[in-house]
PDB file of N, CA and C in Angstrom:
ATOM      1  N   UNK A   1     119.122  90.125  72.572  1.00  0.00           N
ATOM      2  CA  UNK A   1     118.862  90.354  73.972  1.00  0.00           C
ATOM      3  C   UNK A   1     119.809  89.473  74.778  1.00  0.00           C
ATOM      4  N   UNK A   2     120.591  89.904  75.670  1.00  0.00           N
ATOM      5  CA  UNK A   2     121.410  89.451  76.832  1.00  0.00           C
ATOM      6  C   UNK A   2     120.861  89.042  78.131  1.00  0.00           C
ATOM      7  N   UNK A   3     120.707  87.736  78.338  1.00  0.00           N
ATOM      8  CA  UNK A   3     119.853  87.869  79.769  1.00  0.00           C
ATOM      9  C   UNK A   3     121.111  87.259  80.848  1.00  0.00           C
ATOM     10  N   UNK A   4     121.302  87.619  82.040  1.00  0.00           N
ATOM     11  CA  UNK A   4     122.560  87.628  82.599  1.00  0.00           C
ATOM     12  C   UNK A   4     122.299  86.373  83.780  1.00  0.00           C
ATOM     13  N   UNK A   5     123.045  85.370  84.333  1.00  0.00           N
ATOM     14  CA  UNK A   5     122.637  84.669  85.440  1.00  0.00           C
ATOM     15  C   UNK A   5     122.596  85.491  86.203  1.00  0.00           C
ATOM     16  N   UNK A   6     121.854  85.614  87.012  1.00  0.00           N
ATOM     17  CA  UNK A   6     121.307  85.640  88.127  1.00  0.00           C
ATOM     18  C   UNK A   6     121.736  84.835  89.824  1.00  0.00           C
ATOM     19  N   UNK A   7     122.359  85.136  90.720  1.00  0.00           N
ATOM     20  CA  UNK A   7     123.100  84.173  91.755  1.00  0.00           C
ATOM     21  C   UNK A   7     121.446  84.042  92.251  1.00  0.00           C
ATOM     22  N   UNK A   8     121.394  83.144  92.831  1.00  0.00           N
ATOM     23  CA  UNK A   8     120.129  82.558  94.003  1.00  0.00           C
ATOM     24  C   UNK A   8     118.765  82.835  93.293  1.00  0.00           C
ATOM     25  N   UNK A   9     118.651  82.683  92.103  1.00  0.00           N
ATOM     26  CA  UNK A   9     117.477  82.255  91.500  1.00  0.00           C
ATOM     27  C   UNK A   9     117.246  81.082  90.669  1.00  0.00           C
ATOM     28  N   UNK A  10     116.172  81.055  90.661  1.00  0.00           N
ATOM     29  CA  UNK A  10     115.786  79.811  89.726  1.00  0.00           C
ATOM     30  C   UNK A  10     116.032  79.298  88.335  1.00  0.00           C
ATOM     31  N   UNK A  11     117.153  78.554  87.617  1.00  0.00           N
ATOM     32  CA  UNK A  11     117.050  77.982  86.756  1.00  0.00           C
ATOM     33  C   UNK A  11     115.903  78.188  85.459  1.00  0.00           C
ATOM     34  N   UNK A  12     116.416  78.879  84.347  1.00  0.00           N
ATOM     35  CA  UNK A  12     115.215  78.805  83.217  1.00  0.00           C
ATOM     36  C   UNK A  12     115.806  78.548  82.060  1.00  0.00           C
ATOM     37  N   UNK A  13     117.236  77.887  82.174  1.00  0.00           N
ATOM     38  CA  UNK A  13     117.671  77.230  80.799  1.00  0.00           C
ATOM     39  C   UNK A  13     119.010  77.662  80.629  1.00  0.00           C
ATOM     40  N   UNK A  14     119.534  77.361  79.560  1.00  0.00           N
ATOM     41  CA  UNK A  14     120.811  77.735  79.237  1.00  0.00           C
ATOM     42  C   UNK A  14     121.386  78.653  78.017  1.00  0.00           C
ATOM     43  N   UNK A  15     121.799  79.818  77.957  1.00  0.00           N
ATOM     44  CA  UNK A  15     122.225  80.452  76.894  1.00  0.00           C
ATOM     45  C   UNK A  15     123.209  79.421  75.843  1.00  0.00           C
ATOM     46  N   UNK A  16     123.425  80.487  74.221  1.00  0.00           N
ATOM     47  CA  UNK A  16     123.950  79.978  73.880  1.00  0.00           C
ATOM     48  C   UNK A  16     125.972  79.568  73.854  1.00  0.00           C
ATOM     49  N   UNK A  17     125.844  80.127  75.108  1.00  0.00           N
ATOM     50  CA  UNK A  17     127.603  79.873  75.289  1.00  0.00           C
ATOM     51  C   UNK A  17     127.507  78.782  76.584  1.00  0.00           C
ATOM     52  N   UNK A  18     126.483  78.280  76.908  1.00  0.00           N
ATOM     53  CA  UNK A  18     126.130  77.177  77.836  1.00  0.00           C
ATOM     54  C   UNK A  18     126.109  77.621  79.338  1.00  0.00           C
ATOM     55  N   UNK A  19     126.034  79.557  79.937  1.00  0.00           N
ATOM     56  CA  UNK A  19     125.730  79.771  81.021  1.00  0.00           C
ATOM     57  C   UNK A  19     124.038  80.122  80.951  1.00  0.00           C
ATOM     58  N   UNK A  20     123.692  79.649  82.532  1.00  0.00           N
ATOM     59  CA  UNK A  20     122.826  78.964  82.883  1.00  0.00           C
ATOM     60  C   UNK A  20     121.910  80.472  83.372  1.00  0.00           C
ATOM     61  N   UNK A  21     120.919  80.701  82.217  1.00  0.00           N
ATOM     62  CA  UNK A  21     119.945  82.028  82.647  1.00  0.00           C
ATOM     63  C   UNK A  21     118.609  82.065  83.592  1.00  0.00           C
ATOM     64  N   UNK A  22     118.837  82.976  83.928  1.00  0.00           N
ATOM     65  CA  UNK A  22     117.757  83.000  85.300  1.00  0.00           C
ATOM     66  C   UNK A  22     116.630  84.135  84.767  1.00  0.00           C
ATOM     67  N   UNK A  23     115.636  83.873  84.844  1.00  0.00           N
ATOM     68  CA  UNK A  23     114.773  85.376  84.050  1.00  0.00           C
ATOM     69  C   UNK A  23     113.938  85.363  84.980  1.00  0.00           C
ATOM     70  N   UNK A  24     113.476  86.892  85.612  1.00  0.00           N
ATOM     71  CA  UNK A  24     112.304  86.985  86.139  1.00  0.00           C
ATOM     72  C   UNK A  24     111.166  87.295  85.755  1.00  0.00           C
ATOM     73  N   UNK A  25     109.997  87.204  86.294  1.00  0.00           N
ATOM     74  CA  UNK A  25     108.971  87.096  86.324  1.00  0.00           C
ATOM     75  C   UNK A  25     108.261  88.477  85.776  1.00  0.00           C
ATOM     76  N   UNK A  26     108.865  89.144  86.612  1.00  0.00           N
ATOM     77  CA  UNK A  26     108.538  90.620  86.585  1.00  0.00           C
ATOM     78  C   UNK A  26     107.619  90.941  88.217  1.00  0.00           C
ATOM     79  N   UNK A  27     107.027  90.064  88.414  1.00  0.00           N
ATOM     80  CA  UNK A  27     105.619  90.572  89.511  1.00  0.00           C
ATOM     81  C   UNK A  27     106.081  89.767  90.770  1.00  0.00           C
ATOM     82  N   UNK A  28     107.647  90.257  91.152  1.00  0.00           N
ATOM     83  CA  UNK A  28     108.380  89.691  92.432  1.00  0.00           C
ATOM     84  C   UNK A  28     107.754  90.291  93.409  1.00  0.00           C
ATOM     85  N   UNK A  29     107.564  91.505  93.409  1.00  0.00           N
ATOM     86  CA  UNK A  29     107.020  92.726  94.219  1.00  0.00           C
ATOM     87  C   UNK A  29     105.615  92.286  95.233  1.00  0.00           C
ATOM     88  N   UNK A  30     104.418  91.401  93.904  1.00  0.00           N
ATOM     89  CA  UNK A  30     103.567  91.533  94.081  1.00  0.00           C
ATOM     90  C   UNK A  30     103.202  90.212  94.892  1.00  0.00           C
ATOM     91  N   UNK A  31     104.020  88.855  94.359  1.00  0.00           N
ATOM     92  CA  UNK A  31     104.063  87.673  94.859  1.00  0.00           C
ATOM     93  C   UNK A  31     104.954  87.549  96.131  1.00  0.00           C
ATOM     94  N   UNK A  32     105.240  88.454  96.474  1.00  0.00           N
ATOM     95  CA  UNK A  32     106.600  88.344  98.111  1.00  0.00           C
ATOM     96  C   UNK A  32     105.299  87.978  98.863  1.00  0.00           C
ATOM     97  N   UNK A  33     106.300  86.988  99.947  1.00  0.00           N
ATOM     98  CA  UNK A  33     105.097  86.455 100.943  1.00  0.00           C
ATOM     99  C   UNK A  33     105.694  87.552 102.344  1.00  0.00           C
ATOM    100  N   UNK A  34     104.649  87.559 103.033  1.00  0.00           N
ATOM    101  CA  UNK A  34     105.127  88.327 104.339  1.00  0.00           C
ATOM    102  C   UNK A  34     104.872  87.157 105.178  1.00  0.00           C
ATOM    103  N   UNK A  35     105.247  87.469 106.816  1.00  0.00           N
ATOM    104  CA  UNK A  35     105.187  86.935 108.026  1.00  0.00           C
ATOM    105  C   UNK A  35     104.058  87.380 108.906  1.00  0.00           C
ATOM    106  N   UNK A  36     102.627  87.061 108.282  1.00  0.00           N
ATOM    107  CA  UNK A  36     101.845  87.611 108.887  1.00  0.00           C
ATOM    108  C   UNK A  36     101.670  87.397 110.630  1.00  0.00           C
ATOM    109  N   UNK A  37     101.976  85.987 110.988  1.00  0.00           N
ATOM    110  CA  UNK A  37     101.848  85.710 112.320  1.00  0.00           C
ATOM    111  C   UNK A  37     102.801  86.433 113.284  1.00  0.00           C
ATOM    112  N   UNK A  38     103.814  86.925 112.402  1.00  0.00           N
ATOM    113  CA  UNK A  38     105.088  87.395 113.202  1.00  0.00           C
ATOM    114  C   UNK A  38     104.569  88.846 113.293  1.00  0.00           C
ATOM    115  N   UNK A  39     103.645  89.730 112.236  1.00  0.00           N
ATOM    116  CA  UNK A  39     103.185  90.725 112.428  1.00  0.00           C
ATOM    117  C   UNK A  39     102.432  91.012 113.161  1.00  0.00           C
ATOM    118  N   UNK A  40     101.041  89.833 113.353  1.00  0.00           N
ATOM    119  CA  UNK A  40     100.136  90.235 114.020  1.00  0.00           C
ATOM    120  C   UNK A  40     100.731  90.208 115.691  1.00  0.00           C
ATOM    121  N   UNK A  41     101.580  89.441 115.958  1.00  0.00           N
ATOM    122  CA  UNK A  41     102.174  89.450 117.268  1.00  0.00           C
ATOM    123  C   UNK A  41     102.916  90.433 117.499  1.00  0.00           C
ATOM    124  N   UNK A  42     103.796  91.564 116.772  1.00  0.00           N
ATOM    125  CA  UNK A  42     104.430  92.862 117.158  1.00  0.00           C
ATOM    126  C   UNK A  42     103.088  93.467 116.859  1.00  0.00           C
ATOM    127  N   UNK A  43     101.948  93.130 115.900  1.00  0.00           N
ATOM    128  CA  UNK A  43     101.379  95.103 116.474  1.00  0.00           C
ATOM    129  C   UNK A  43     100.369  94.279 117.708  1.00  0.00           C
ATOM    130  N   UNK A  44     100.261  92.915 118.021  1.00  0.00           N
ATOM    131  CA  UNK A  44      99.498  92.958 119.921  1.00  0.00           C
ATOM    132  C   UNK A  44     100.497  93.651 120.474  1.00  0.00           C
ATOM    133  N   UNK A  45     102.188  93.377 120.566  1.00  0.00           N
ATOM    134  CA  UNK A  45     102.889  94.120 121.359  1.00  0.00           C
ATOM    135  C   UNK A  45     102.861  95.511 121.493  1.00  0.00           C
ATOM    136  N   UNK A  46     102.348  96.354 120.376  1.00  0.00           N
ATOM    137  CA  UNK A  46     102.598  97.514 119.683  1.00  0.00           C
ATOM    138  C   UNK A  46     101.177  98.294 120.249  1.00  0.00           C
ATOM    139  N   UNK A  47     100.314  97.359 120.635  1.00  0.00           N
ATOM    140  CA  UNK A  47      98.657  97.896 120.861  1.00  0.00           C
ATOM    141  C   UNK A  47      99.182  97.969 122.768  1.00  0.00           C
ATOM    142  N   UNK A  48      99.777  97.039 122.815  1.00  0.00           N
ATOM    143  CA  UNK A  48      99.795  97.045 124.603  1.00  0.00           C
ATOM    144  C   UNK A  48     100.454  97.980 124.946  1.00  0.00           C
ATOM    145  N   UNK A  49     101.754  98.598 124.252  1.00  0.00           N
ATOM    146  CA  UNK A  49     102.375  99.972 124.566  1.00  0.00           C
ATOM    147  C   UNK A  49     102.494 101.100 124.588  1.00  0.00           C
ATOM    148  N   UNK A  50     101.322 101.030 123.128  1.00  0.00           N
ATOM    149  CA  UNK A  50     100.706 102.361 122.572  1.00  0.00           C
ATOM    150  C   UNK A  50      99.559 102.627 123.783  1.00  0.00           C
ATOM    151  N   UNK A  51      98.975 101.730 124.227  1.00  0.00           N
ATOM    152  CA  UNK A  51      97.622 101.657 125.241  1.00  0.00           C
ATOM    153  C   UNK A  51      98.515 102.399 126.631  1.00  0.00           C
ATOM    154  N   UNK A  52      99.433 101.490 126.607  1.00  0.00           N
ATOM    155  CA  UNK A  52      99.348 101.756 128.242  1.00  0.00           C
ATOM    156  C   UNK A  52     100.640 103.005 128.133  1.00  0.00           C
ATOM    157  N   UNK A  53     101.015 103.734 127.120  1.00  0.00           N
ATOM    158  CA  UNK A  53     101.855 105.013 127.100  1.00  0.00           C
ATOM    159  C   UNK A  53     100.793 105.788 126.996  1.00  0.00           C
ATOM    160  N   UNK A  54      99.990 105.660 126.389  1.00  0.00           N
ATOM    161  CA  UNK A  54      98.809 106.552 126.178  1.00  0.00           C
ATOM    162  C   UNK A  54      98.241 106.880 127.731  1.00  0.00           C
ATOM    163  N   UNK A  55      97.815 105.911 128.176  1.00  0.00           N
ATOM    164  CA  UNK A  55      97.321 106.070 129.827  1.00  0.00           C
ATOM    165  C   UNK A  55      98.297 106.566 130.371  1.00  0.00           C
ATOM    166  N   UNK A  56      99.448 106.270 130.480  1.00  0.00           N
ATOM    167  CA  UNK A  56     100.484 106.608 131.642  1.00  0.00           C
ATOM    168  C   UNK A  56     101.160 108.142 131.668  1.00  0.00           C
ATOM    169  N   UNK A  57     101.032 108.835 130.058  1.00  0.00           N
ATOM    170  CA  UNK A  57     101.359 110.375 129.900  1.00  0.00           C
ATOM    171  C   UNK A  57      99.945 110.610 130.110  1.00  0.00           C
ATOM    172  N   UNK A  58      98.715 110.121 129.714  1.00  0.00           N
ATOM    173  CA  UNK A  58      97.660 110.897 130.145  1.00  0.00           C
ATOM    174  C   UNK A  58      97.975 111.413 131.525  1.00  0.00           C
ATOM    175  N   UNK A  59      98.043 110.743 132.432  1.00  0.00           N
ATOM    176  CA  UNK A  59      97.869 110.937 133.890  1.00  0.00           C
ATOM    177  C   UNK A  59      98.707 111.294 134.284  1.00  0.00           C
ATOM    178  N   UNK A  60     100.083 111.393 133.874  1.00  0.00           N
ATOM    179  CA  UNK A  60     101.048 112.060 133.988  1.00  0.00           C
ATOM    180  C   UNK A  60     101.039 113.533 133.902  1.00  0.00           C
ATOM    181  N   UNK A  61     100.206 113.582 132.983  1.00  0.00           N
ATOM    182  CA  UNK A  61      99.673 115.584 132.667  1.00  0.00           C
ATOM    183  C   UNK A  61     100.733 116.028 131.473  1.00  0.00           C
ATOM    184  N   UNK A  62     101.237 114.887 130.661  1.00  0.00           N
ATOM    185  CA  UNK A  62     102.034 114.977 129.485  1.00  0.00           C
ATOM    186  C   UNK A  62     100.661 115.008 128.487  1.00  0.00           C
ATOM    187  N   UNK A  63      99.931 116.074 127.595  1.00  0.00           N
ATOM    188  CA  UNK A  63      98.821 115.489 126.821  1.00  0.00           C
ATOM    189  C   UNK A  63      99.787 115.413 125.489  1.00  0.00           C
ATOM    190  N   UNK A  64     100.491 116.647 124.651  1.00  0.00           N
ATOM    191  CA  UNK A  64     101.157 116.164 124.298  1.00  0.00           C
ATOM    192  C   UNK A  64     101.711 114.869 123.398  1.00  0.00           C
ATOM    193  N   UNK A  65     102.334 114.623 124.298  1.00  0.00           N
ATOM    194  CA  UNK A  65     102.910 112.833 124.590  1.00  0.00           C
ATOM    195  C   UNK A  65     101.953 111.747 124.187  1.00  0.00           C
ATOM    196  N   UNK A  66     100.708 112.037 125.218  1.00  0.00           N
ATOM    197  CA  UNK A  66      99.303 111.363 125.323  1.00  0.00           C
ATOM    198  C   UNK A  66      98.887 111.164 123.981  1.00  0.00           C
ATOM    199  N   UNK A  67      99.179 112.471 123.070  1.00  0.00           N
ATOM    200  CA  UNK A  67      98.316 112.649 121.777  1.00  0.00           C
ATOM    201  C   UNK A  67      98.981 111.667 120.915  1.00  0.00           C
ATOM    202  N   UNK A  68     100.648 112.357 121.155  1.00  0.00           N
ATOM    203  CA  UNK A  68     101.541 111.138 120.316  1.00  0.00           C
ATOM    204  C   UNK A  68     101.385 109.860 120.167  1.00  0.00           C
ATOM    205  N   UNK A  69     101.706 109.060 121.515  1.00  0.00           N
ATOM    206  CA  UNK A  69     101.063 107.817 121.575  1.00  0.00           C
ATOM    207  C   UNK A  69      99.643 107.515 121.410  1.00  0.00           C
ATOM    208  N   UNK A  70      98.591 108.285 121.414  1.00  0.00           N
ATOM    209  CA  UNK A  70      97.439 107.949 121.115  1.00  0.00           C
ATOM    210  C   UNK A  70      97.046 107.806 119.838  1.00  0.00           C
ATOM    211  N   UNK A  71      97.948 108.871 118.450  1.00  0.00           N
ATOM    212  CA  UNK A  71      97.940 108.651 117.301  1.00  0.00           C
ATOM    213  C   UNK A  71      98.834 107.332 116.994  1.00  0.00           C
ATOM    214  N   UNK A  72      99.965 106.573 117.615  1.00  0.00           N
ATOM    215  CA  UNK A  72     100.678 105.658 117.104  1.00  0.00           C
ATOM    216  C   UNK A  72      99.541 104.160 117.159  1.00  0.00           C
ATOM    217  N   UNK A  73      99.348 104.894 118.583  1.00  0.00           N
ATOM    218  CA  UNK A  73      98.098 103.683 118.895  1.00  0.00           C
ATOM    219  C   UNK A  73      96.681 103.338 117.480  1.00  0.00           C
ATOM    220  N   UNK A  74      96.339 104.099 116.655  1.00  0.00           N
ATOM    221  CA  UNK A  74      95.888 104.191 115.914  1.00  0.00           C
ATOM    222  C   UNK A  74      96.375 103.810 115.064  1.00  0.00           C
ATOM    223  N   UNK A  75      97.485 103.919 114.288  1.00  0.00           N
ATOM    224  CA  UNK A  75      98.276 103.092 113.352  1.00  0.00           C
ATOM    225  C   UNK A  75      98.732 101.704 113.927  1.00  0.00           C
ATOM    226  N   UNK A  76      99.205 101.374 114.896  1.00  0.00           N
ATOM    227  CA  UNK A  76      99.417 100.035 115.019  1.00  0.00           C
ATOM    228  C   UNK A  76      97.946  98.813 115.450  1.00  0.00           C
ATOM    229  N   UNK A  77      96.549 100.330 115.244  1.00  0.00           N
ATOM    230  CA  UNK A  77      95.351  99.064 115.427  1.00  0.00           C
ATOM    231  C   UNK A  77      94.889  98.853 113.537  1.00  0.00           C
ATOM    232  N   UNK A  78      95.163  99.744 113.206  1.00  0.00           N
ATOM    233  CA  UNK A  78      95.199  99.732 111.802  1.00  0.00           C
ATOM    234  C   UNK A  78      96.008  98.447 111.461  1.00  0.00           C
ATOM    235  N   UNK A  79      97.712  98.547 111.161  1.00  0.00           N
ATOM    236  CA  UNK A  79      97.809  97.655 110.369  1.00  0.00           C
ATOM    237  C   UNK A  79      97.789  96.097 111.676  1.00  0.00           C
ATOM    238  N   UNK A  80      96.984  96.162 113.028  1.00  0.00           N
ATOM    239  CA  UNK A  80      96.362  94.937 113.424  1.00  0.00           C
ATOM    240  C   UNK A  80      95.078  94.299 112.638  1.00  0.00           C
ATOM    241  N   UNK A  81      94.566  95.078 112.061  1.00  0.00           N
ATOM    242  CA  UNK A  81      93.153  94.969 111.232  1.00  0.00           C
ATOM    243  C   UNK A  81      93.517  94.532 109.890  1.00  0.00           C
ATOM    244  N   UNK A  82      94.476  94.977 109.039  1.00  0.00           N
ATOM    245  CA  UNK A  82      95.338  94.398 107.978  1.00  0.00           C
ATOM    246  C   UNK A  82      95.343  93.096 107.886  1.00  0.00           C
ATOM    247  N   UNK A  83      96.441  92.943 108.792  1.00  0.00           N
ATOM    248  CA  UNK A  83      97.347  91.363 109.152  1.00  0.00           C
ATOM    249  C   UNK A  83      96.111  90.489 109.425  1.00  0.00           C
ATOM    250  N   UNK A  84      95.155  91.027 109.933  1.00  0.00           N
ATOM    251  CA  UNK A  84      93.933  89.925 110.419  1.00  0.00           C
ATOM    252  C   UNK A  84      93.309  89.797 109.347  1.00  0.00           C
ATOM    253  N   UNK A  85      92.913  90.664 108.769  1.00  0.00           N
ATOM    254  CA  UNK A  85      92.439  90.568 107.378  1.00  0.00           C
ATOM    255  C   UNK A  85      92.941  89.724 106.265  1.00  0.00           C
ATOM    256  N   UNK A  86      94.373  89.791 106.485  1.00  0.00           N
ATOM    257  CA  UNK A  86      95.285  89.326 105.308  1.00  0.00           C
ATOM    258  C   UNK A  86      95.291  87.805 105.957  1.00  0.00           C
ATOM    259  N   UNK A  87      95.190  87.207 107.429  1.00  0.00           N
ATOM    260  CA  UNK A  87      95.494  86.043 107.665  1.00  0.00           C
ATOM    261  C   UNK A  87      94.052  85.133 107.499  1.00  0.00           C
ATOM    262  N   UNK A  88      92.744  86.080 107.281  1.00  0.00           N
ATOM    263  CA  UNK A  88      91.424  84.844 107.272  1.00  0.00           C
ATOM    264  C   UNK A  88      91.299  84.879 105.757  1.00  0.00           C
ATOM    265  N   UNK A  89      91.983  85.573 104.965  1.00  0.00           N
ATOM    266  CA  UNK A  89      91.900  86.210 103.850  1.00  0.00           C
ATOM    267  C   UNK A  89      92.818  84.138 103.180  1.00  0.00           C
ATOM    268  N   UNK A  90      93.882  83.680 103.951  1.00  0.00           N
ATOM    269  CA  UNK A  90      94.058  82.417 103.554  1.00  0.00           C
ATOM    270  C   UNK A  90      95.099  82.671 102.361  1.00  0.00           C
ATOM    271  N   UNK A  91      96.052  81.673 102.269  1.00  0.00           N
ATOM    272  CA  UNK A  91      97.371  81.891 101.245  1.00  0.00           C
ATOM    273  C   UNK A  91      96.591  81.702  99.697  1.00  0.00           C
ATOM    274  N   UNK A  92      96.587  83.026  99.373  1.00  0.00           N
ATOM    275  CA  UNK A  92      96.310  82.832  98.140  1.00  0.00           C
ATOM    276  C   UNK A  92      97.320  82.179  96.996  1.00  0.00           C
ATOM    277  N   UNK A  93      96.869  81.870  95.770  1.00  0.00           N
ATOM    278  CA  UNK A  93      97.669  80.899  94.552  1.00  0.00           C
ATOM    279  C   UNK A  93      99.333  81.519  94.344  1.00  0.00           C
ATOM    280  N   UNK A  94     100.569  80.549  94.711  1.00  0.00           N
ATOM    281  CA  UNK A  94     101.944  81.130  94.185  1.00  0.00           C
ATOM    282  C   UNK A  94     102.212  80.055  93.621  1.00  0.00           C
ATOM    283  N   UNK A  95     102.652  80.574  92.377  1.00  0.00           N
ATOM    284  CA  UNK A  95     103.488  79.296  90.975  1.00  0.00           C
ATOM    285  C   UNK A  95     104.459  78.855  91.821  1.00  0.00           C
ATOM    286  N   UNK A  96     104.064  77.554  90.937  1.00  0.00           N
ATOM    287  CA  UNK A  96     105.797  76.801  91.917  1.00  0.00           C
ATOM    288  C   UNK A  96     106.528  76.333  90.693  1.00  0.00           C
ATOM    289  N   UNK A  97     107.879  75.478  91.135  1.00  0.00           N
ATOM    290  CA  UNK A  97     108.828  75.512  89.929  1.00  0.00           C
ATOM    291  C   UNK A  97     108.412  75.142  88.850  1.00  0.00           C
ATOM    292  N   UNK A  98     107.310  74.595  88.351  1.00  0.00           N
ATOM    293  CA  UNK A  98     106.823  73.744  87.093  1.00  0.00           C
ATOM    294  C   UNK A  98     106.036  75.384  86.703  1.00  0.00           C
ATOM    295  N   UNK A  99     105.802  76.267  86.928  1.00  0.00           N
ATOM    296  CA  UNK A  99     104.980  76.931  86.308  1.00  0.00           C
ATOM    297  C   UNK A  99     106.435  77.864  85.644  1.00  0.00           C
ATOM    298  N   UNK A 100     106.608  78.143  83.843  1.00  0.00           N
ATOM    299  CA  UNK A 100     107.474  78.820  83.944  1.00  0.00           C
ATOM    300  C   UNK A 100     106.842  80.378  83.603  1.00  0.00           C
ATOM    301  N   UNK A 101     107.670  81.281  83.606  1.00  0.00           N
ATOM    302  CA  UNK A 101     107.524  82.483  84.055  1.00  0.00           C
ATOM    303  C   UNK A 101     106.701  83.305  82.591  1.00  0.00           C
ATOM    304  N   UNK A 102     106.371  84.463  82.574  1.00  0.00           N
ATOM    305  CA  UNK A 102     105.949  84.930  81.186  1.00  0.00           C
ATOM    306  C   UNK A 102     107.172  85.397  80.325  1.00  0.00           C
ATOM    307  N   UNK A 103     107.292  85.604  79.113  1.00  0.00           N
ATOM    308  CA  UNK A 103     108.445  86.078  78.417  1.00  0.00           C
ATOM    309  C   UNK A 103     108.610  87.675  78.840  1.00  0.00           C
ATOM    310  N   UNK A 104     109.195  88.205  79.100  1.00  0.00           N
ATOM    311  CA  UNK A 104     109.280  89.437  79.147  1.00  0.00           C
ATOM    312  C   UNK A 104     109.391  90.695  78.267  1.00  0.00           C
ATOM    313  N   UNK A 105     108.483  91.684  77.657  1.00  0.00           N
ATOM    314  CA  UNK A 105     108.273  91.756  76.532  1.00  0.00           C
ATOM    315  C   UNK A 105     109.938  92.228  75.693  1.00  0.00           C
ATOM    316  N   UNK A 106     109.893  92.502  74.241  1.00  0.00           N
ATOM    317  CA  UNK A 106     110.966  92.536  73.685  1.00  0.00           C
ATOM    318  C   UNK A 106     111.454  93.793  73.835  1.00  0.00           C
ATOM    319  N   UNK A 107     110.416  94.930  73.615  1.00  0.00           N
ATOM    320  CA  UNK A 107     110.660  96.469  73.969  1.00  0.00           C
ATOM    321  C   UNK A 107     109.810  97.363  75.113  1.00  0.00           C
ATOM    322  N   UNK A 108     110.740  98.218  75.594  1.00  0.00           N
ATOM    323  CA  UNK A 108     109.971  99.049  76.335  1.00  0.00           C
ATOM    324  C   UNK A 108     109.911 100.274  75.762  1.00  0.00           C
ATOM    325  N   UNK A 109     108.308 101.044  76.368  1.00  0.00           N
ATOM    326  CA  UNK A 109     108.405 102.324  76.029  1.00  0.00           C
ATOM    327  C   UNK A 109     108.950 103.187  76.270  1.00  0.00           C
TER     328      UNK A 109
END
């Protein structure tokens, strides 16, 4: 098995021609951190525009429009309910450099 360095990852030892191998984890996907505070502040922005486009084609006599923004408005209270969820929800457990990674198995199916 060939495992290749890796630029801008973490250190997991050295092959035997003395370059320096990087192996992942596998569950990068699952451990990515997001920016929840930065989220929950675009969908308040996202609730105030969806709200007040919604009102402003209502009365405009665009329904239409009204409906459009009234369905976006619905998705951006959605993933507001997420992000809030995900932020009382508290940083759950991420390995840090002392934890090393699992072996990755030898074959795939």
């Amino acid at each position: 098995m060939v495992l290749e360095a890796v630029p801008g990852t973490r250190d997991r030892g050295t092959g035997a021609d003395g370059v320096v191998i990087a192996m992942r984890t596998g569950s990068e996907p699952t451990t990515a951190r997001s920016a929840l505070r930065m989220r929950f502040w675009l969908s308040v922005w996202g609730v105030v525009w969806t709200v007040s486009g919604t009102v402003a084609f209502a009365l405009a006599g665009h329904p239409g429009w009204a409906l459009v923004c009234g369905l976006l408005w619905l998705v951006v209270t959605v993933d507001l309910v997420v992000v809030l969820r995900h932020i009382r929800q508290g940083p759950h457990y991420q390995p840090g450099r002392d934890v090393p990674p699992y072996q990755p198995p030898r074959s795939r199916p």
